[in-house]
C-alpha atoms as a PDB file:
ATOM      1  CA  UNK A   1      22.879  -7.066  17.297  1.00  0.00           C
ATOM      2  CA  UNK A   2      22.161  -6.362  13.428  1.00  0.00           C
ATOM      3  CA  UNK A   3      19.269  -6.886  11.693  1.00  0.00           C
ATOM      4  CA  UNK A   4      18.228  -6.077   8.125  1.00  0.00           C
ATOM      5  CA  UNK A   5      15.007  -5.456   6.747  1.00  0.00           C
ATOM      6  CA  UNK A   6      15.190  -5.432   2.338  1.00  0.00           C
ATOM      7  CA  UNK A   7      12.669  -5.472  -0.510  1.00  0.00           C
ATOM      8  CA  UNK A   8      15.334  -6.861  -2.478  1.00  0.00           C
ATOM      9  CA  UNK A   9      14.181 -10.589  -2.464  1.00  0.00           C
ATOM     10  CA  UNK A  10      11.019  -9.621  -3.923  1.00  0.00           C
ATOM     11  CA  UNK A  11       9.095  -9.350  -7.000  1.00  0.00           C
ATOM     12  CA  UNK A  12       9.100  -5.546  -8.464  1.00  0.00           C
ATOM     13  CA  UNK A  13       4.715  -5.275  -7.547  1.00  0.00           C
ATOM     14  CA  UNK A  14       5.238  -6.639  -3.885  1.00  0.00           C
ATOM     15  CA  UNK A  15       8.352  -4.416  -2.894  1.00  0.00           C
ATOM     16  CA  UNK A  16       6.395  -0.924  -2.212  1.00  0.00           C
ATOM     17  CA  UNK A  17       3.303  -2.318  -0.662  1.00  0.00           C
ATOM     18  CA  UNK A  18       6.124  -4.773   1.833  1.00  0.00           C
ATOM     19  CA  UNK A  19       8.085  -1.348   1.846  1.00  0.00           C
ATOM     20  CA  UNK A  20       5.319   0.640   3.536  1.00  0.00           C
ATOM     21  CA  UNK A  21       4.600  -2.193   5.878  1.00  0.00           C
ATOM     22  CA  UNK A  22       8.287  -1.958   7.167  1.00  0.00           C
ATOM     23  CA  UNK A  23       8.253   1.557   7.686  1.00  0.00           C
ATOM     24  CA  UNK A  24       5.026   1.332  10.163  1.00  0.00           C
ATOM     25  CA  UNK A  25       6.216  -1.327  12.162  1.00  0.00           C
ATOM     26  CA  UNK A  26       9.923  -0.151  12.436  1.00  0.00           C
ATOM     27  CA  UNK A  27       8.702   3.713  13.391  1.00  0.00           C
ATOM     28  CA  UNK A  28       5.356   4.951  12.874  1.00  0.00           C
ATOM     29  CA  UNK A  29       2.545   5.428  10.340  1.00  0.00           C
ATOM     30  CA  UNK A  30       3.183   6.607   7.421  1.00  0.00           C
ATOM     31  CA  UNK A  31       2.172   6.872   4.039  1.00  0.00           C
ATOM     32  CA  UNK A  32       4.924   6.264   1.396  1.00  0.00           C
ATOM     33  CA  UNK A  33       4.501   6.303  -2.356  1.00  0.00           C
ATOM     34  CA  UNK A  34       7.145   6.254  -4.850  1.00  0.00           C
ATOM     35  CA  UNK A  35       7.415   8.051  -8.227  1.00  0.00           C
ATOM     36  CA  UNK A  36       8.466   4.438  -9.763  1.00  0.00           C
ATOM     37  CA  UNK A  37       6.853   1.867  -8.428  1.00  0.00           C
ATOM     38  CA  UNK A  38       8.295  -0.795 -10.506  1.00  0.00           C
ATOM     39  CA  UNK A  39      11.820  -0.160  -9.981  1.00  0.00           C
ATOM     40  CA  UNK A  40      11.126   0.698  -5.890  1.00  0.00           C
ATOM     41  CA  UNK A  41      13.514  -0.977  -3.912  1.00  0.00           C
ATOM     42  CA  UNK A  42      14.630  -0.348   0.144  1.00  0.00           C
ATOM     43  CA  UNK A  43      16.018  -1.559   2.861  1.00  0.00           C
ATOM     44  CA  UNK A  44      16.196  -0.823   6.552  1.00  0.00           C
ATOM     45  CA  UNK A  45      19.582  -2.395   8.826  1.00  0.00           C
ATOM     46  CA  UNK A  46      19.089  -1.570  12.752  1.00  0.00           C
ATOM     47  CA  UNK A  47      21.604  -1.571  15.217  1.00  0.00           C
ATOM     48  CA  UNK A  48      20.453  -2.473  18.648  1.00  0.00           C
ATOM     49  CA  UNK A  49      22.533  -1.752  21.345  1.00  0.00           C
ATOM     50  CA  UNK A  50      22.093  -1.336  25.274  1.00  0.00           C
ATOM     51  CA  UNK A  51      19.850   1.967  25.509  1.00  0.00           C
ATOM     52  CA  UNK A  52      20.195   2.915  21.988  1.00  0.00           C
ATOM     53  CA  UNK A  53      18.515   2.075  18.498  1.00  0.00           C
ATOM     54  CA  UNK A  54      19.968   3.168  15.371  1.00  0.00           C
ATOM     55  CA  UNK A  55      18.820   2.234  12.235  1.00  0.00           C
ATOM     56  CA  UNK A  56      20.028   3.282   8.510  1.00  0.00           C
ATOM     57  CA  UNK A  57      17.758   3.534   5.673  1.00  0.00           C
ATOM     58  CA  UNK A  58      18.276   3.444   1.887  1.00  0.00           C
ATOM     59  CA  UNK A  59      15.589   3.653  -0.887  1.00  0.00           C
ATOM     60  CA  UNK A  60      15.199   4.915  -4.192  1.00  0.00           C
ATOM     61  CA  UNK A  61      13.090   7.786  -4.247  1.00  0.00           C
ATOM     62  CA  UNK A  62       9.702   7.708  -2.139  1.00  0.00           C
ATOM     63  CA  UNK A  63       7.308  10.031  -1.129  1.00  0.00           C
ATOM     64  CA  UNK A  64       6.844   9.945   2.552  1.00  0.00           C
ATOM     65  CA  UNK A  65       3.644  11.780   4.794  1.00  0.00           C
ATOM     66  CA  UNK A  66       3.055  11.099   8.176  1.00  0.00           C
ATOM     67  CA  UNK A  67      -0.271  11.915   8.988  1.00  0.00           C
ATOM     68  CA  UNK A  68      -2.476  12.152  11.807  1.00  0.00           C
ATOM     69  CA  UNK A  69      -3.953   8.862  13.364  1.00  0.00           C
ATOM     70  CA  UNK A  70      -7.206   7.936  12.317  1.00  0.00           C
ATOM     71  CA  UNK A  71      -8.844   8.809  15.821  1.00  0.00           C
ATOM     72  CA  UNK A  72      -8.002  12.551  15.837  1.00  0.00           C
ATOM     73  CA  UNK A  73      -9.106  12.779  12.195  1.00  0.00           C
ATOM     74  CA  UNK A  74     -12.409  12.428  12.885  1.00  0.00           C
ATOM     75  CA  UNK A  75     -12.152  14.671  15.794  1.00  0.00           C
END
């Protein structure tokens, strides 16, 4: 089974923002920020088969960080 994740439906302002929010709920928390914000545009198509996940991601260019969770920050 295929399924495909894409900012491409939406309005230039709401694809990063919907990008980012992709990202954390297909893998982890990140922070993602992209040099052009207006013309940002991405799109994530996962492959789910028995004991194995694959998923291939396209997007123009981003900046991506993964951090430390908020609870060991403040450690």
């Amino acid at each position: 089974m295929s399924e495909t994740l894409s900012t491409e439906a939406l309005p230039a302002k709401q694809r990063l923002p919907f990008w980012i929010d992709m990202i954390c709920q297909t893998y982890v928390q990140l922070e993602c920020d992209a040099p052009n914000r207006d013309a940002f545009s991405g799109s994530i198509v996962t492959h789910r088969l028995p004991g194995l996940d694959l998923s291939v991601v396209s997007s123009r260019a981003q900046r991506v960080m993964r951090t430390p969770p908020d609870d060991q920050q403040r450690g």
